[in-house]
PDBML (XML) file of the C-alpha atoms, coordinates in Angstrom:
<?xml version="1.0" encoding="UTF-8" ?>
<PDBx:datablock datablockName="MODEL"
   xmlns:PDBx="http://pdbml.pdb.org/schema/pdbx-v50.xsd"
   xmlns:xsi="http://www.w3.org/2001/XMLSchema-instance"
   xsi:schemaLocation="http://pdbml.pdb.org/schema/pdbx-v50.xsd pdbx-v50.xsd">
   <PDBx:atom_siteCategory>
      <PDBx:atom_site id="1">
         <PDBx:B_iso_or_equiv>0.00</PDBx:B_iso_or_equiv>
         <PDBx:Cartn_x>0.000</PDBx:Cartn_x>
         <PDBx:Cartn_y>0.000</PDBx:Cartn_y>
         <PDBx:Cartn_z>0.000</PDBx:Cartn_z>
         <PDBx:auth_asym_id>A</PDBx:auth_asym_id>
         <PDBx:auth_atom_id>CA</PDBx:auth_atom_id>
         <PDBx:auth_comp_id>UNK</PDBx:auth_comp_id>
         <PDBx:auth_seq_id>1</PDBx:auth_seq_id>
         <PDBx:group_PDB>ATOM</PDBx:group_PDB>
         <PDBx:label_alt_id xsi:nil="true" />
         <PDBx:label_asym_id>A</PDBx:label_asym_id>
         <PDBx:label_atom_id>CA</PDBx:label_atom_id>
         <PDBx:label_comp_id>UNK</PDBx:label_comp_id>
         <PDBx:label_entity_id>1</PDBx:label_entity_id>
         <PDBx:label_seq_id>1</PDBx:label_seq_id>
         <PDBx:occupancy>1.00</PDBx:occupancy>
         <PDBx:pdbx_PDB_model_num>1</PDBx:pdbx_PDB_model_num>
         <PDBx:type_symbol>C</PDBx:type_symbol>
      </PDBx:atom_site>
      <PDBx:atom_site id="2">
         <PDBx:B_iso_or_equiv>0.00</PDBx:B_iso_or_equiv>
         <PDBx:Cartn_x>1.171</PDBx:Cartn_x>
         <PDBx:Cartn_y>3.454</PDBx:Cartn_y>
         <PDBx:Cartn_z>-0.438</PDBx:Cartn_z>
         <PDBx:auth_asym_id>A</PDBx:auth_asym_id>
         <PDBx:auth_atom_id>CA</PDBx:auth_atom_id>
         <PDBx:auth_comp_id>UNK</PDBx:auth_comp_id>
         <PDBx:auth_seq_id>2</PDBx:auth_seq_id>
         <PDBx:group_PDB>ATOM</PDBx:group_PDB>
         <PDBx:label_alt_id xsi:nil="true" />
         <PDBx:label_asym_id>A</PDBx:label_asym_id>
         <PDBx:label_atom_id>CA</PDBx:label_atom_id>
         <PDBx:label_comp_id>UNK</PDBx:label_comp_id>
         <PDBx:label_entity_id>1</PDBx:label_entity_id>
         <PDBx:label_seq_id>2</PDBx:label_seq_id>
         <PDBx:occupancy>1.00</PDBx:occupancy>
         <PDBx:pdbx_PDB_model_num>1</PDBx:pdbx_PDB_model_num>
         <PDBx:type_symbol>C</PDBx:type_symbol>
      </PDBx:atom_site>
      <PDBx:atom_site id="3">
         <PDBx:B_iso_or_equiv>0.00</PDBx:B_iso_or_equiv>
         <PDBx:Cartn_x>1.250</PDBx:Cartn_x>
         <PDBx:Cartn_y>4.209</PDBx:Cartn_y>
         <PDBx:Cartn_z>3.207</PDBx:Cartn_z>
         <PDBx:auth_asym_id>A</PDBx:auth_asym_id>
         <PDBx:auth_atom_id>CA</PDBx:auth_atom_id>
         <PDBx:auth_comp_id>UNK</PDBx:auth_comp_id>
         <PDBx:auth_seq_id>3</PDBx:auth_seq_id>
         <PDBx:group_PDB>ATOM</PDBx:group_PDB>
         <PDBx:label_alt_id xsi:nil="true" />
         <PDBx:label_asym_id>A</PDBx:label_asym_id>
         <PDBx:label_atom_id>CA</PDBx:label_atom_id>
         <PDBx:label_comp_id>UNK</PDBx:label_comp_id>
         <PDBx:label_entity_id>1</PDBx:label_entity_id>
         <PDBx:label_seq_id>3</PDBx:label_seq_id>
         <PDBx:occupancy>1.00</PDBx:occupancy>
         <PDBx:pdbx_PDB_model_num>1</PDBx:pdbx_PDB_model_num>
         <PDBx:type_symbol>C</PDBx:type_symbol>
      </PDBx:atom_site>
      <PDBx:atom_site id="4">
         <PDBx:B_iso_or_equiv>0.00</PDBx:B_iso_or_equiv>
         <PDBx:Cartn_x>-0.705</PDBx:Cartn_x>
         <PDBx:Cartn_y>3.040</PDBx:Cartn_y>
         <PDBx:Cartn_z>6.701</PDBx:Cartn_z>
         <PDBx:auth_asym_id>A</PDBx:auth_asym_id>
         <PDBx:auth_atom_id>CA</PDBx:auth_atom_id>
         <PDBx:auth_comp_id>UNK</PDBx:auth_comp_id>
         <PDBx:auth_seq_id>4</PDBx:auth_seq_id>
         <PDBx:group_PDB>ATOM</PDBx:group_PDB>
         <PDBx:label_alt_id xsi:nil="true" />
         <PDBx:label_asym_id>A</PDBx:label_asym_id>
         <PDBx:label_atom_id>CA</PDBx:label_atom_id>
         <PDBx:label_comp_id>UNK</PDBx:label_comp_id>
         <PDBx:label_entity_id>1</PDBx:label_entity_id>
         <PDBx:label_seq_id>4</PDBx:label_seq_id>
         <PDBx:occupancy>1.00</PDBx:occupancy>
         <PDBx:pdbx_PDB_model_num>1</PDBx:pdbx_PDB_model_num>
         <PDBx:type_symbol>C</PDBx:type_symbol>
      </PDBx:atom_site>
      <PDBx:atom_site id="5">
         <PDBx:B_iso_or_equiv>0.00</PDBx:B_iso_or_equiv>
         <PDBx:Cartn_x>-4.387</PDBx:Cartn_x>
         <PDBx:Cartn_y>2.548</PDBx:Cartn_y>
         <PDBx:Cartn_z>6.357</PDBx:Cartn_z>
         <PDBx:auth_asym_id>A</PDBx:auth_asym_id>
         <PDBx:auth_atom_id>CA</PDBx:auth_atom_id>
         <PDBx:auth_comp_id>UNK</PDBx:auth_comp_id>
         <PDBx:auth_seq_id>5</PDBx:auth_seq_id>
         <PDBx:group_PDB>ATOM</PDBx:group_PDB>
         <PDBx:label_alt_id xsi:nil="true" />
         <PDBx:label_asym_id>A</PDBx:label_asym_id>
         <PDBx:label_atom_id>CA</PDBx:label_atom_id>
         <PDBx:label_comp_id>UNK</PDBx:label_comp_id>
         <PDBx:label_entity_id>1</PDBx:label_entity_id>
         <PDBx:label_seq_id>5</PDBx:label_seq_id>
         <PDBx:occupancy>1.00</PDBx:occupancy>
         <PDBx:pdbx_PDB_model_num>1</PDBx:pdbx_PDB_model_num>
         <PDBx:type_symbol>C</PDBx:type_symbol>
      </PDBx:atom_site>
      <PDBx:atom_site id="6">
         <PDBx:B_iso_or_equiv>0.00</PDBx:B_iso_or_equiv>
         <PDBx:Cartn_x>-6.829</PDBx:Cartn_x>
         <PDBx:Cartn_y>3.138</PDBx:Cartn_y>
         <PDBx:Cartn_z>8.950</PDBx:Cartn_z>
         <PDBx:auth_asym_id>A</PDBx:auth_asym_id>
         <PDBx:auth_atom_id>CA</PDBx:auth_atom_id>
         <PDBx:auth_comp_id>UNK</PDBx:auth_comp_id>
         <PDBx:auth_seq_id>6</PDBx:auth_seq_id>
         <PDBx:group_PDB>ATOM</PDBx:group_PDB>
         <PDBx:label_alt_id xsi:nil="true" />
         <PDBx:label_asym_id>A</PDBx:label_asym_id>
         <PDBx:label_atom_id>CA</PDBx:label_atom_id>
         <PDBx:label_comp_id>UNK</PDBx:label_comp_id>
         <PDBx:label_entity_id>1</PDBx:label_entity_id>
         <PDBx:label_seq_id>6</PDBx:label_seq_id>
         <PDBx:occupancy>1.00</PDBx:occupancy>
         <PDBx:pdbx_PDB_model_num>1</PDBx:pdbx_PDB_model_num>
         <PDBx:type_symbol>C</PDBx:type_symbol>
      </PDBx:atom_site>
      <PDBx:atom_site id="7">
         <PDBx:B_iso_or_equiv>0.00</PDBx:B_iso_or_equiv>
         <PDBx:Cartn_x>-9.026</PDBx:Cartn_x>
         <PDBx:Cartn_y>0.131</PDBx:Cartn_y>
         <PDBx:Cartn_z>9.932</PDBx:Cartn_z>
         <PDBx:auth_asym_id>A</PDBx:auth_asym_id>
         <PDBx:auth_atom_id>CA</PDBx:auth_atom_id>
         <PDBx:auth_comp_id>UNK</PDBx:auth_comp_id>
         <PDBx:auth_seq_id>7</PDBx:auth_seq_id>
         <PDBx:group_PDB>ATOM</PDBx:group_PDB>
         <PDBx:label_alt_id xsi:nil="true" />
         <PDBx:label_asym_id>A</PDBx:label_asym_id>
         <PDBx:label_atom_id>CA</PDBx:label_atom_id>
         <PDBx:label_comp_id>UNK</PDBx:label_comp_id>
         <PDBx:label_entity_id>1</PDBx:label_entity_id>
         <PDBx:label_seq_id>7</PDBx:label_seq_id>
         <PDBx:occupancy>1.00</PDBx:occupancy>
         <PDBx:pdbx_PDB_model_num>1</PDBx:pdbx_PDB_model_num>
         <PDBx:type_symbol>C</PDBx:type_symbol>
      </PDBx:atom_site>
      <PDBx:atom_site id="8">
         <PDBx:B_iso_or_equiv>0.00</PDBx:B_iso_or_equiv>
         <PDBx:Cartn_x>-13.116</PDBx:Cartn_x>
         <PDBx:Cartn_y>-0.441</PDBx:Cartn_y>
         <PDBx:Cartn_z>9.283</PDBx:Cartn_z>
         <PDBx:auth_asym_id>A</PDBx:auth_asym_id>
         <PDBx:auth_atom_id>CA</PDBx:auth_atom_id>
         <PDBx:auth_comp_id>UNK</PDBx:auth_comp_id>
         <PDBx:auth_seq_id>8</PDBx:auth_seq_id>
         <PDBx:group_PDB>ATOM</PDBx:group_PDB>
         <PDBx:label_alt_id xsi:nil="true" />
         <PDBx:label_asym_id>A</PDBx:label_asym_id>
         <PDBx:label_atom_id>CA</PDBx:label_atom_id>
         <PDBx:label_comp_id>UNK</PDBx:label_comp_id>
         <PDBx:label_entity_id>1</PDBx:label_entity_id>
         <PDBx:label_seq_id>8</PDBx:label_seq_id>
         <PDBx:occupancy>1.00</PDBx:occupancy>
         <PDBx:pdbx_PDB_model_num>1</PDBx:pdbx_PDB_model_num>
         <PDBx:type_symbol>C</PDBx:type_symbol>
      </PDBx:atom_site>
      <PDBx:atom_site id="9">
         <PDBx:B_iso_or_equiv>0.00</PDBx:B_iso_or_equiv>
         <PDBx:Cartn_x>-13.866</PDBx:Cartn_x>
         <PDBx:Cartn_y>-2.430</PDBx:Cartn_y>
         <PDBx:Cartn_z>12.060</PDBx:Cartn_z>
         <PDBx:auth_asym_id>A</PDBx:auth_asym_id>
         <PDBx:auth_atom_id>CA</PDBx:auth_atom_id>
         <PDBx:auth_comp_id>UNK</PDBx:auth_comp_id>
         <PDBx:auth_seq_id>9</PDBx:auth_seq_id>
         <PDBx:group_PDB>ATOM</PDBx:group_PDB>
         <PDBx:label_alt_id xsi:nil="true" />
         <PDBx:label_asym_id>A</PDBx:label_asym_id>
         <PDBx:label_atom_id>CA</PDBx:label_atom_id>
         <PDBx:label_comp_id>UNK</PDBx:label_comp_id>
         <PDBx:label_entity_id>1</PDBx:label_entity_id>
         <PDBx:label_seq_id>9</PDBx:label_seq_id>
         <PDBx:occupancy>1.00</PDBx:occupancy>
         <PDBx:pdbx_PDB_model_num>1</PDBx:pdbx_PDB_model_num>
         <PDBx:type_symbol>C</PDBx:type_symbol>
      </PDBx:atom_site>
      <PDBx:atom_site id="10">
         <PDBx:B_iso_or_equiv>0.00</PDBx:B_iso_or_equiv>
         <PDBx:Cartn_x>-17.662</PDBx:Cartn_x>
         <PDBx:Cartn_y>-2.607</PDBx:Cartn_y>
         <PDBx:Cartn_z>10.373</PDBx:Cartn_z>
         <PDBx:auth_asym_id>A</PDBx:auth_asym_id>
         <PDBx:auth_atom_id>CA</PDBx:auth_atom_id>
         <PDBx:auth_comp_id>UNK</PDBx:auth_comp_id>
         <PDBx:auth_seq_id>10</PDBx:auth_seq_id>
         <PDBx:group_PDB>ATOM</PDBx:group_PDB>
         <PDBx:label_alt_id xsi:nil="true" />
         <PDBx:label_asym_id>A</PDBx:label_asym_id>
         <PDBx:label_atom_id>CA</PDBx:label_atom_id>
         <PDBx:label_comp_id>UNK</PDBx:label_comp_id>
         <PDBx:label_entity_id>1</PDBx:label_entity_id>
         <PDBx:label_seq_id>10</PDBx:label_seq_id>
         <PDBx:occupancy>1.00</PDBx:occupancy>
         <PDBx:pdbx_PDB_model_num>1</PDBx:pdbx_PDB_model_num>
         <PDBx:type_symbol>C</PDBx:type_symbol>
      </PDBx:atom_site>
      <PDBx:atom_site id="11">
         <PDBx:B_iso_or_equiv>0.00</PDBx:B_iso_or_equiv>
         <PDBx:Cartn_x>-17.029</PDBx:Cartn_x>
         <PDBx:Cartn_y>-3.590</PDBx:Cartn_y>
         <PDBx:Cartn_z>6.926</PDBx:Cartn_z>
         <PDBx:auth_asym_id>A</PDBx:auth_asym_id>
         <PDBx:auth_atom_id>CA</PDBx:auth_atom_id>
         <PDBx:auth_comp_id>UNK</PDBx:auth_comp_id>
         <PDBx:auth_seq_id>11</PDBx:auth_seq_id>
         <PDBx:group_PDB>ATOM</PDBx:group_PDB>
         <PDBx:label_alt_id xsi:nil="true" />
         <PDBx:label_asym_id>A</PDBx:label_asym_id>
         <PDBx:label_atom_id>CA</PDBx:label_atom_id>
         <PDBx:label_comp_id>UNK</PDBx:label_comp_id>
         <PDBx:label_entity_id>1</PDBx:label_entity_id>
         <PDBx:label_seq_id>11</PDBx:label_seq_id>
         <PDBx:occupancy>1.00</PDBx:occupancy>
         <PDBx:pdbx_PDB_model_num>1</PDBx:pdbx_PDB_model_num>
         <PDBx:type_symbol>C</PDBx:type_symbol>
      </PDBx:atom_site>
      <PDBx:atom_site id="12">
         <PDBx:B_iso_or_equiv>0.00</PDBx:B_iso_or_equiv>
         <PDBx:Cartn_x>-19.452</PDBx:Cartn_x>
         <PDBx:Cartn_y>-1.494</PDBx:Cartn_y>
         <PDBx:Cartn_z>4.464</PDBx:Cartn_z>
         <PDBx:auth_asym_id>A</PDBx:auth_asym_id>
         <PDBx:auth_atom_id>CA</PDBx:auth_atom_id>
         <PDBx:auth_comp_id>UNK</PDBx:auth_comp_id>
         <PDBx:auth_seq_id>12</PDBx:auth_seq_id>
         <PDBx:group_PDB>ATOM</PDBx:group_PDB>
         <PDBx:label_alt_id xsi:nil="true" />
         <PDBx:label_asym_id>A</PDBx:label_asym_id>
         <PDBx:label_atom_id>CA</PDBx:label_atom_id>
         <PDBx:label_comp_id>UNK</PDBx:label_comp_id>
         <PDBx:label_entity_id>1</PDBx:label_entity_id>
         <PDBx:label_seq_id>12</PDBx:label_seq_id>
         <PDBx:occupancy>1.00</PDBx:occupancy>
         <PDBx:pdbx_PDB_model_num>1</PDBx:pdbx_PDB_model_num>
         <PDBx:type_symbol>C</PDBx:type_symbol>
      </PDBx:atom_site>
      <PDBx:atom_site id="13">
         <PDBx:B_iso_or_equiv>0.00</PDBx:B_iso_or_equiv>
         <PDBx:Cartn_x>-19.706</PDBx:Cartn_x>
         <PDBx:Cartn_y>-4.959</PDBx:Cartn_y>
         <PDBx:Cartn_z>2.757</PDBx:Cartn_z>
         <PDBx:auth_asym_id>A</PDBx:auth_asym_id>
         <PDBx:auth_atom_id>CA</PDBx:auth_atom_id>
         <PDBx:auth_comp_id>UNK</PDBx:auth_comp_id>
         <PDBx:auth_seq_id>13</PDBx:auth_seq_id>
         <PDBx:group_PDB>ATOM</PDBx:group_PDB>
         <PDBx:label_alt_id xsi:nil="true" />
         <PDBx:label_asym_id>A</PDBx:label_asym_id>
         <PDBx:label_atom_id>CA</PDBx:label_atom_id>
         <PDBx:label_comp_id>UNK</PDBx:label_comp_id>
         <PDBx:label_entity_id>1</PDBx:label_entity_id>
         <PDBx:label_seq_id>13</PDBx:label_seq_id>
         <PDBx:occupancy>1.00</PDBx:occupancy>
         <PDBx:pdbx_PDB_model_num>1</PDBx:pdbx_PDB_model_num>
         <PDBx:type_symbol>C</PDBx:type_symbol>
      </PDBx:atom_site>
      <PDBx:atom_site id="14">
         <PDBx:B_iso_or_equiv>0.00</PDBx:B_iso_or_equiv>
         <PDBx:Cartn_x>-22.043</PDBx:Cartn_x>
         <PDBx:Cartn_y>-5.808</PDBx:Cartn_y>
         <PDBx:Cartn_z>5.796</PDBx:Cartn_z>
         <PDBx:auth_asym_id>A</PDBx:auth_asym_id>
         <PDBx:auth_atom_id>CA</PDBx:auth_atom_id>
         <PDBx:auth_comp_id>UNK</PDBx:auth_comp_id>
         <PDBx:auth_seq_id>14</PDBx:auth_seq_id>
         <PDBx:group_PDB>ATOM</PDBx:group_PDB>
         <PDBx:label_alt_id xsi:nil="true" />
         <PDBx:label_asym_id>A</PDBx:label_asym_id>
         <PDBx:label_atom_id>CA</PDBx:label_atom_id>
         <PDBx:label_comp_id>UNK</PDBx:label_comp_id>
         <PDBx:label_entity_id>1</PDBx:label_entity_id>
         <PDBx:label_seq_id>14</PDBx:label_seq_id>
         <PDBx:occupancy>1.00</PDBx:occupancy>
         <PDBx:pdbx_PDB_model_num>1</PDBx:pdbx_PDB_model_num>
         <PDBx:type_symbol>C</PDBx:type_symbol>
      </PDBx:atom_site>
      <PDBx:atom_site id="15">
         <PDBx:B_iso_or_equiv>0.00</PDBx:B_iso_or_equiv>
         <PDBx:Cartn_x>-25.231</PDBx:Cartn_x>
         <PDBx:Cartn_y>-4.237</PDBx:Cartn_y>
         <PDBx:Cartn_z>5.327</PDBx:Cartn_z>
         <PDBx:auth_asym_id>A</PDBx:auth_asym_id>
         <PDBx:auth_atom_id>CA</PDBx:auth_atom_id>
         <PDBx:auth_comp_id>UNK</PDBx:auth_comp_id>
         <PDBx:auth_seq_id>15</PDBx:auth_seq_id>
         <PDBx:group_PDB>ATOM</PDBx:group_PDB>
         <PDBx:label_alt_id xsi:nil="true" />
         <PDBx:label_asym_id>A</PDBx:label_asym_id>
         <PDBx:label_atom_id>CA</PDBx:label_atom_id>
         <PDBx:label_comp_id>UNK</PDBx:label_comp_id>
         <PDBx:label_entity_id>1</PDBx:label_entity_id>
         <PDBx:label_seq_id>15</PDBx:label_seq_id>
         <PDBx:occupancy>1.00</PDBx:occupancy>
         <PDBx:pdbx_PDB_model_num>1</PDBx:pdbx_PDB_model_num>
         <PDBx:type_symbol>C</PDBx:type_symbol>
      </PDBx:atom_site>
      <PDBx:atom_site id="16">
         <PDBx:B_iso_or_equiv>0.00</PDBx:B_iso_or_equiv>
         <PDBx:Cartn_x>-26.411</PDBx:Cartn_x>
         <PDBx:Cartn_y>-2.202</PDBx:Cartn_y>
         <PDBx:Cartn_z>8.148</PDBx:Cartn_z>
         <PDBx:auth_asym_id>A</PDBx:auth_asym_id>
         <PDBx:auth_atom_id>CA</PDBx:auth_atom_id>
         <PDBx:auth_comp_id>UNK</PDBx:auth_comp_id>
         <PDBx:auth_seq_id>16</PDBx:auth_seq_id>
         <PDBx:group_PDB>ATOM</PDBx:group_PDB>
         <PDBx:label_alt_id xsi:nil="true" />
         <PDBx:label_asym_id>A</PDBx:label_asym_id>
         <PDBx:label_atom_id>CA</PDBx:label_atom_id>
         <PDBx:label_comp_id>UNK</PDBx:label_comp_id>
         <PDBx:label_entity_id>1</PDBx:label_entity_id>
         <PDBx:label_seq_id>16</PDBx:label_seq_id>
         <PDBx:occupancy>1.00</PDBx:occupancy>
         <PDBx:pdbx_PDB_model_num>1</PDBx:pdbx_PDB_model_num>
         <PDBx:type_symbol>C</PDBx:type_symbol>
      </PDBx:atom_site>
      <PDBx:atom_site id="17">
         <PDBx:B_iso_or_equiv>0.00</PDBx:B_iso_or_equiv>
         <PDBx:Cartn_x>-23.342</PDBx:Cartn_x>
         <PDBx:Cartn_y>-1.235</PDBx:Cartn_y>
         <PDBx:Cartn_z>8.983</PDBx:Cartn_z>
         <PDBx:auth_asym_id>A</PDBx:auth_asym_id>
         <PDBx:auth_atom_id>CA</PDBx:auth_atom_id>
         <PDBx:auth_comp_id>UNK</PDBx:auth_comp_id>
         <PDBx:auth_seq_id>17</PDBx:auth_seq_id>
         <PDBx:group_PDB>ATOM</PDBx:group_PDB>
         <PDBx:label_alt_id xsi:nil="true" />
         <PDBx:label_asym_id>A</PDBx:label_asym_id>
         <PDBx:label_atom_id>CA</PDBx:label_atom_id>
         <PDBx:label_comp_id>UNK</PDBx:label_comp_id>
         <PDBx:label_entity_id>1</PDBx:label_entity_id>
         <PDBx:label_seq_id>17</PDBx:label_seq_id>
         <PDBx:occupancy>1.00</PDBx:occupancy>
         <PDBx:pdbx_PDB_model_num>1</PDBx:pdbx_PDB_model_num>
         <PDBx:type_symbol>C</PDBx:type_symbol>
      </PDBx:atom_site>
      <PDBx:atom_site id="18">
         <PDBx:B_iso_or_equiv>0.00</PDBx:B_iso_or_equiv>
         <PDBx:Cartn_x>-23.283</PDBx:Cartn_x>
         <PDBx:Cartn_y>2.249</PDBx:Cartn_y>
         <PDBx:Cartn_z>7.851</PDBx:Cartn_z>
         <PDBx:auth_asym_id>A</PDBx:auth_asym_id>
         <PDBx:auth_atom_id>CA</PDBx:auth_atom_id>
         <PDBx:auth_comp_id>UNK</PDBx:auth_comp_id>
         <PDBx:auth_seq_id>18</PDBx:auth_seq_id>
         <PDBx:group_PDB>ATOM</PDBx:group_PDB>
         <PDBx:label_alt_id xsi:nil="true" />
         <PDBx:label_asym_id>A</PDBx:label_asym_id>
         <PDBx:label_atom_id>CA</PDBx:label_atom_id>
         <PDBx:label_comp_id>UNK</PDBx:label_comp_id>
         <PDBx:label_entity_id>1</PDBx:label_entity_id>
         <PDBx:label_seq_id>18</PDBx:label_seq_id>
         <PDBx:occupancy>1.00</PDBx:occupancy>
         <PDBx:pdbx_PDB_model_num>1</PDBx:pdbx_PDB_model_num>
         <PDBx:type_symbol>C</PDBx:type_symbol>
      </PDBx:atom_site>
      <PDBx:atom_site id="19">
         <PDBx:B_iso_or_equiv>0.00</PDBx:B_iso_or_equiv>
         <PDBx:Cartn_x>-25.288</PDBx:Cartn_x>
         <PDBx:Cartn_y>3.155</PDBx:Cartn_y>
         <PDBx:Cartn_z>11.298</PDBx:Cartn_z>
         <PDBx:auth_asym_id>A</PDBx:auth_asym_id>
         <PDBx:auth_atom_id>CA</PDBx:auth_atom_id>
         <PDBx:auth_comp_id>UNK</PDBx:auth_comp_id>
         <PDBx:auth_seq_id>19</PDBx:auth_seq_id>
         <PDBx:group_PDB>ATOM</PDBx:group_PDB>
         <PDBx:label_alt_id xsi:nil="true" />
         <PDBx:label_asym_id>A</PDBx:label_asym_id>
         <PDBx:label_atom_id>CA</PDBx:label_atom_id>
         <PDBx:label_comp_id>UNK</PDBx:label_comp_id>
         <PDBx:label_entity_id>1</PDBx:label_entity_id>
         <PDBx:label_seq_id>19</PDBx:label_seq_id>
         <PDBx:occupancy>1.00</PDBx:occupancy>
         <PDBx:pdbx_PDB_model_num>1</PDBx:pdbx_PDB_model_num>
         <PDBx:type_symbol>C</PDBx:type_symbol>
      </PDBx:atom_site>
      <PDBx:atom_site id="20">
         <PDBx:B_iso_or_equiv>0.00</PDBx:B_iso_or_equiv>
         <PDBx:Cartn_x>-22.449</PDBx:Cartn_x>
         <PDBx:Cartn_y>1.564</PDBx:Cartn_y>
         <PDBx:Cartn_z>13.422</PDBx:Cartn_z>
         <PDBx:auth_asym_id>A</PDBx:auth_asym_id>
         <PDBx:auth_atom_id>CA</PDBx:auth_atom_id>
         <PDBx:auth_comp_id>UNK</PDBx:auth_comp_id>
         <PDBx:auth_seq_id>20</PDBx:auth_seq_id>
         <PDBx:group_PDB>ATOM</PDBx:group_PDB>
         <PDBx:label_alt_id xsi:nil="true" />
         <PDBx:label_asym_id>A</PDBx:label_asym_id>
         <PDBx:label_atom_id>CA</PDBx:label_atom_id>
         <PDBx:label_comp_id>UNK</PDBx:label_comp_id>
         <PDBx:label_entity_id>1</PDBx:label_entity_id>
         <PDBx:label_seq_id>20</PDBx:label_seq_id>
         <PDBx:occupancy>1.00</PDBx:occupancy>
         <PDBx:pdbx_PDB_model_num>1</PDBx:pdbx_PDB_model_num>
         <PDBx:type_symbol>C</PDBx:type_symbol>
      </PDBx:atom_site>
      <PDBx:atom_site id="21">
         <PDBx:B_iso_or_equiv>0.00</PDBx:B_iso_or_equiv>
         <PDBx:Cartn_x>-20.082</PDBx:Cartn_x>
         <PDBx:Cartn_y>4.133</PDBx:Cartn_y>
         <PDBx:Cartn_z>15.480</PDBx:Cartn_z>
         <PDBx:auth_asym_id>A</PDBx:auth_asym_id>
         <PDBx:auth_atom_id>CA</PDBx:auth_atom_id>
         <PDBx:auth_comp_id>UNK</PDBx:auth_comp_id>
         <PDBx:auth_seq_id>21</PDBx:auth_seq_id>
         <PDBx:group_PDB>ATOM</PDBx:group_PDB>
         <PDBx:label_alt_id xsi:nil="true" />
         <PDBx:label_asym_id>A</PDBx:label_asym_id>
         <PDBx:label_atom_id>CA</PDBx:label_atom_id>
         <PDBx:label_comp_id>UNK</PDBx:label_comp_id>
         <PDBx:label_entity_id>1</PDBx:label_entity_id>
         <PDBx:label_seq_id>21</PDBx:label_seq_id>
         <PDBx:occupancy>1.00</PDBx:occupancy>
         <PDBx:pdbx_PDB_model_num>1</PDBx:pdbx_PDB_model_num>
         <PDBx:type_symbol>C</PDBx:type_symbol>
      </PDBx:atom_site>
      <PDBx:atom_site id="22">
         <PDBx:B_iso_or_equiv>0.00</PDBx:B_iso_or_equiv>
         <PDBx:Cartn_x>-16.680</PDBx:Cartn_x>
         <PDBx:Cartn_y>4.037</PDBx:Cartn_y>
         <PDBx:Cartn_z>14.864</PDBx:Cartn_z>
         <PDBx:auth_asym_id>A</PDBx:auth_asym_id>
         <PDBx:auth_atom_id>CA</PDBx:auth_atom_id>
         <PDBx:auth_comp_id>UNK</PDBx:auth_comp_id>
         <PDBx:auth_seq_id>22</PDBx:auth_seq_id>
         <PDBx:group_PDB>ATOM</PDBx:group_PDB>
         <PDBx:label_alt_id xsi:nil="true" />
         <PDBx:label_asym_id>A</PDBx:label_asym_id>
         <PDBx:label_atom_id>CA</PDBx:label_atom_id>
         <PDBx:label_comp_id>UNK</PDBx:label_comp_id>
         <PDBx:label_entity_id>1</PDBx:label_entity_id>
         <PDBx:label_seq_id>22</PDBx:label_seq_id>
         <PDBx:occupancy>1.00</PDBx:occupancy>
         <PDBx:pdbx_PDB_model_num>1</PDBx:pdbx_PDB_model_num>
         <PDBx:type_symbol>C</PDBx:type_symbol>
      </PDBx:atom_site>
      <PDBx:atom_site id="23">
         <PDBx:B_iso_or_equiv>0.00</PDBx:B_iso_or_equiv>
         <PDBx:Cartn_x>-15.819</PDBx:Cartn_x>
         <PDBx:Cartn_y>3.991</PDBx:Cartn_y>
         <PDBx:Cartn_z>18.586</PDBx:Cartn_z>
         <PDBx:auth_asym_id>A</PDBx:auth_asym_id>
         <PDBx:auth_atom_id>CA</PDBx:auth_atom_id>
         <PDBx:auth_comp_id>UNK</PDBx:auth_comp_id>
         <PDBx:auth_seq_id>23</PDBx:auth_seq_id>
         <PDBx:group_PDB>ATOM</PDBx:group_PDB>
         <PDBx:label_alt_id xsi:nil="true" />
         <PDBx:label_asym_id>A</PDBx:label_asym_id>
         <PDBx:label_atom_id>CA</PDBx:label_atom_id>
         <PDBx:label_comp_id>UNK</PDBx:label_comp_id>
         <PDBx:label_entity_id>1</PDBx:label_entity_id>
         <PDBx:label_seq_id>23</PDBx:label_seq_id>
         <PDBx:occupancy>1.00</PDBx:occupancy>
         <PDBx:pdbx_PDB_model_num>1</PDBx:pdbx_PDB_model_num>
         <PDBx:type_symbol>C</PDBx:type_symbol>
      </PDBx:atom_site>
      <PDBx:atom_site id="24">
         <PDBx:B_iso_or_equiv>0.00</PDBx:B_iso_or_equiv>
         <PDBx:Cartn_x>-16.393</PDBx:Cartn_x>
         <PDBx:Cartn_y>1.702</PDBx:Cartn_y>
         <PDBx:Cartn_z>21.114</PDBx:Cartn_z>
         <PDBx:auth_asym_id>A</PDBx:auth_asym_id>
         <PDBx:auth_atom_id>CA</PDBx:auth_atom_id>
         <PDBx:auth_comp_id>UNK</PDBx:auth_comp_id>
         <PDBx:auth_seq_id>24</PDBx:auth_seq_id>
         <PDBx:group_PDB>ATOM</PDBx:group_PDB>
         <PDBx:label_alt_id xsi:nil="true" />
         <PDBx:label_asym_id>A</PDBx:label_asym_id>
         <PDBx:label_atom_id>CA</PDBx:label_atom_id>
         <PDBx:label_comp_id>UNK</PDBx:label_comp_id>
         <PDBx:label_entity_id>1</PDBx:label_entity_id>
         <PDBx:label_seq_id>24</PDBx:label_seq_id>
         <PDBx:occupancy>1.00</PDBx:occupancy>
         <PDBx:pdbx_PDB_model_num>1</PDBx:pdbx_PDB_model_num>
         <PDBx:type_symbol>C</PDBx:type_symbol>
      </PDBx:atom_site>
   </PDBx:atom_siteCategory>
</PDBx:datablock>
């Protein structure tokens, strides 16, 4: 990769997903 990428701990390839926080 060109450089570090940050994680998607909910995949948008799971539907529903979208509506998740990205913090626990």
């Amino acid at each position: 990769s060109k450089g570090p990428i940050r994680a998607q701990p909910w995949s948008p390839f799971i539907a529903g997903n979208e509506k998740k926080k990205d913090a626990p």
